[in-house]
C-alpha atoms as a PDB file:
ATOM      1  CA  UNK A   1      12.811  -2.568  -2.113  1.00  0.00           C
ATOM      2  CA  UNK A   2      12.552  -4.894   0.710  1.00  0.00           C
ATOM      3  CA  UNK A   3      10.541  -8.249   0.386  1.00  0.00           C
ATOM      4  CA  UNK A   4       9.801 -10.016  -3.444  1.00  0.00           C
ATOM      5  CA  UNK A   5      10.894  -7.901  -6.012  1.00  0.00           C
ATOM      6  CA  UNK A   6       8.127  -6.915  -8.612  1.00  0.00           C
ATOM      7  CA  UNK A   7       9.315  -9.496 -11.237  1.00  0.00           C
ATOM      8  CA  UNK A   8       8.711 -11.926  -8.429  1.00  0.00           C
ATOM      9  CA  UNK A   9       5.488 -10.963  -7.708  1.00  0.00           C
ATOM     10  CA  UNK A  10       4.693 -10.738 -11.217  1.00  0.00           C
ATOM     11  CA  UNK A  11       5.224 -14.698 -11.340  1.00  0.00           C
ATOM     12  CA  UNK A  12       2.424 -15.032  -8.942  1.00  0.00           C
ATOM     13  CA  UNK A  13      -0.471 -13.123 -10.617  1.00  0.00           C
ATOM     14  CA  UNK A  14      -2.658 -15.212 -13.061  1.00  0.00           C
ATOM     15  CA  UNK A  15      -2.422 -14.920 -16.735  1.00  0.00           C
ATOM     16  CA  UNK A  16      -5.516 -12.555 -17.663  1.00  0.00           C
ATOM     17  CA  UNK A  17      -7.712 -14.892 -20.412  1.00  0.00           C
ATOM     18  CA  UNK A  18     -10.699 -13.039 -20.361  1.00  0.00           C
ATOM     19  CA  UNK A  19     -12.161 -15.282 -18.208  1.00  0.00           C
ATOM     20  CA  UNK A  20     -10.232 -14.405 -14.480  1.00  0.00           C
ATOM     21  CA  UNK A  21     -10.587 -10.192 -15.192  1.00  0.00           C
ATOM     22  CA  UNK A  22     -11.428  -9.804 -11.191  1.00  0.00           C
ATOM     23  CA  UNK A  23      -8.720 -12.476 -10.143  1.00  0.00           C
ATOM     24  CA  UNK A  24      -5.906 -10.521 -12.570  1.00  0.00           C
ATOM     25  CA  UNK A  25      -7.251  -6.927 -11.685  1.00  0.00           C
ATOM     26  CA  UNK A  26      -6.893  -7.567  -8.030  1.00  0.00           C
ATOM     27  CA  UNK A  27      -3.753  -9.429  -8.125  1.00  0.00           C
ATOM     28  CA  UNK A  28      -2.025  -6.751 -10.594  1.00  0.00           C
ATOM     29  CA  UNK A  29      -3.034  -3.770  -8.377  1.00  0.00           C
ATOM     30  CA  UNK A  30      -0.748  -5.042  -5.194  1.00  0.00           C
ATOM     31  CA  UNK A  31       2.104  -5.455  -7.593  1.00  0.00           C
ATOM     32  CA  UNK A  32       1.497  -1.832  -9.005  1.00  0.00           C
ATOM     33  CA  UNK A  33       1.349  -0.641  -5.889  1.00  0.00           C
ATOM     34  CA  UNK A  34       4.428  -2.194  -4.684  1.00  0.00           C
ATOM     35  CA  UNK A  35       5.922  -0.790  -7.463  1.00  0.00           C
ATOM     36  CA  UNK A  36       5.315   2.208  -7.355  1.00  0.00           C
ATOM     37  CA  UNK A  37       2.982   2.571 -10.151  1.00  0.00           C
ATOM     38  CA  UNK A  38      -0.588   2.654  -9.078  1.00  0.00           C
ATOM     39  CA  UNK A  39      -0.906   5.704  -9.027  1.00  0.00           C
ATOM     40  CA  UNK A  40      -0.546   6.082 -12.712  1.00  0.00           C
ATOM     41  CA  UNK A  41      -3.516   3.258 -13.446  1.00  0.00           C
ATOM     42  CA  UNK A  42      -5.679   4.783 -11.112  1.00  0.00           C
ATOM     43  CA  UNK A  43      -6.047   8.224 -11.393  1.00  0.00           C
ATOM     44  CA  UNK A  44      -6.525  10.425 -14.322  1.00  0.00           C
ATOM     45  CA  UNK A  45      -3.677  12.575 -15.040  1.00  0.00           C
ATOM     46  CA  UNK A  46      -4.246  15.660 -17.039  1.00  0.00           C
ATOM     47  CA  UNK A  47      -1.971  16.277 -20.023  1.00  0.00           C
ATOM     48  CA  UNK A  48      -0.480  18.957 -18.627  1.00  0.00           C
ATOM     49  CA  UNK A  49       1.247  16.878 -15.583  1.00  0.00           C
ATOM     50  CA  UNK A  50       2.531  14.601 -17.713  1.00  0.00           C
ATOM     51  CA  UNK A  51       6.115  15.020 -17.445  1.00  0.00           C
ATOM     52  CA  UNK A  52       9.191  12.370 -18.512  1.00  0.00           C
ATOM     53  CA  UNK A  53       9.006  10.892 -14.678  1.00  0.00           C
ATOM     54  CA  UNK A  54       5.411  10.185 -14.961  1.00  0.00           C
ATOM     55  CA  UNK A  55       6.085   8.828 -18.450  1.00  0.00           C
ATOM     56  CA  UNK A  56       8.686   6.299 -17.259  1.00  0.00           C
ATOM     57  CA  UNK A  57       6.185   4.966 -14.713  1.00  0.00           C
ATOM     58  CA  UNK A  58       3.495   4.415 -16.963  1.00  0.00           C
ATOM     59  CA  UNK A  59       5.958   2.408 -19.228  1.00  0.00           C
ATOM     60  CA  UNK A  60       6.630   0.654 -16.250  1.00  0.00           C
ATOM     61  CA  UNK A  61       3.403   0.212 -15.572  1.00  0.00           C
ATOM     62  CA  UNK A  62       2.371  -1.063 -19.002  1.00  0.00           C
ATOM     63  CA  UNK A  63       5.234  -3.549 -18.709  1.00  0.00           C
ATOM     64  CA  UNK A  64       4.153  -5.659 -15.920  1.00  0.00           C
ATOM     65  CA  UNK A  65       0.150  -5.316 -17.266  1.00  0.00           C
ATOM     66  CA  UNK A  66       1.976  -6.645 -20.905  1.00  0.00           C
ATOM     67  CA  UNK A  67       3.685  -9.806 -19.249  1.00  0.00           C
ATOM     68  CA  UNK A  68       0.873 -10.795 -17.329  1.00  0.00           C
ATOM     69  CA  UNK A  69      -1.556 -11.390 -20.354  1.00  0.00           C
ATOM     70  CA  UNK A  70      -1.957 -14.188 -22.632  1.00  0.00           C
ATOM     71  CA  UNK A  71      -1.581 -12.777 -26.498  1.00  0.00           C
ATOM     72  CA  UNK A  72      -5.209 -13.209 -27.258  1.00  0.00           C
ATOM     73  CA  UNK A  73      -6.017 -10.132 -24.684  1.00  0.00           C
ATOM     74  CA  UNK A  74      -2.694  -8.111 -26.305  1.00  0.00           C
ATOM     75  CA  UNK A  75      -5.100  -6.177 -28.329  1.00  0.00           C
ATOM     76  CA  UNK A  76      -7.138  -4.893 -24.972  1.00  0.00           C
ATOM     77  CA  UNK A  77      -4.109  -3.033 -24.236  1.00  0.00           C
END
């Protein structure tokens, strides 16, 4: 990956404190996508396509949502 890494990014999207949902949502989906993960978040995949690769992104995915949350919203996830 050329450019910031994710974790990087990830440093520059706002804590989400149920206040700043549009801020966080916007700010999270670039760093998805640069990841590689938006596709996972933004689509509905059907139980049947689920495979290990897809499951690794979606960990992924829930990763960098997790870190960029203050605890009180932990439960929203």
């Amino acid at each position: 990956m050329s450019g910031h890494s994710v974790y990087t990014l990830l440093y520059t999207v706002p804590k989400l404190d149920g206040q700043n949902y549009h801020n966080w949502k916007f700010a999270m989906s670039m760093v998805l996508q640069r990841a590689g993960c938006w596709e996972v978040v933004s689509t509905k995949m059907e139980e049947s396509k689920k495979d290990e690769a897809w499951m690794k992104v979606a960990e992924e995915a829930l990763l960098y949502i997790g870190l960029t949350v203050i605890p009180s919203q932990y439960s929203h996830i």
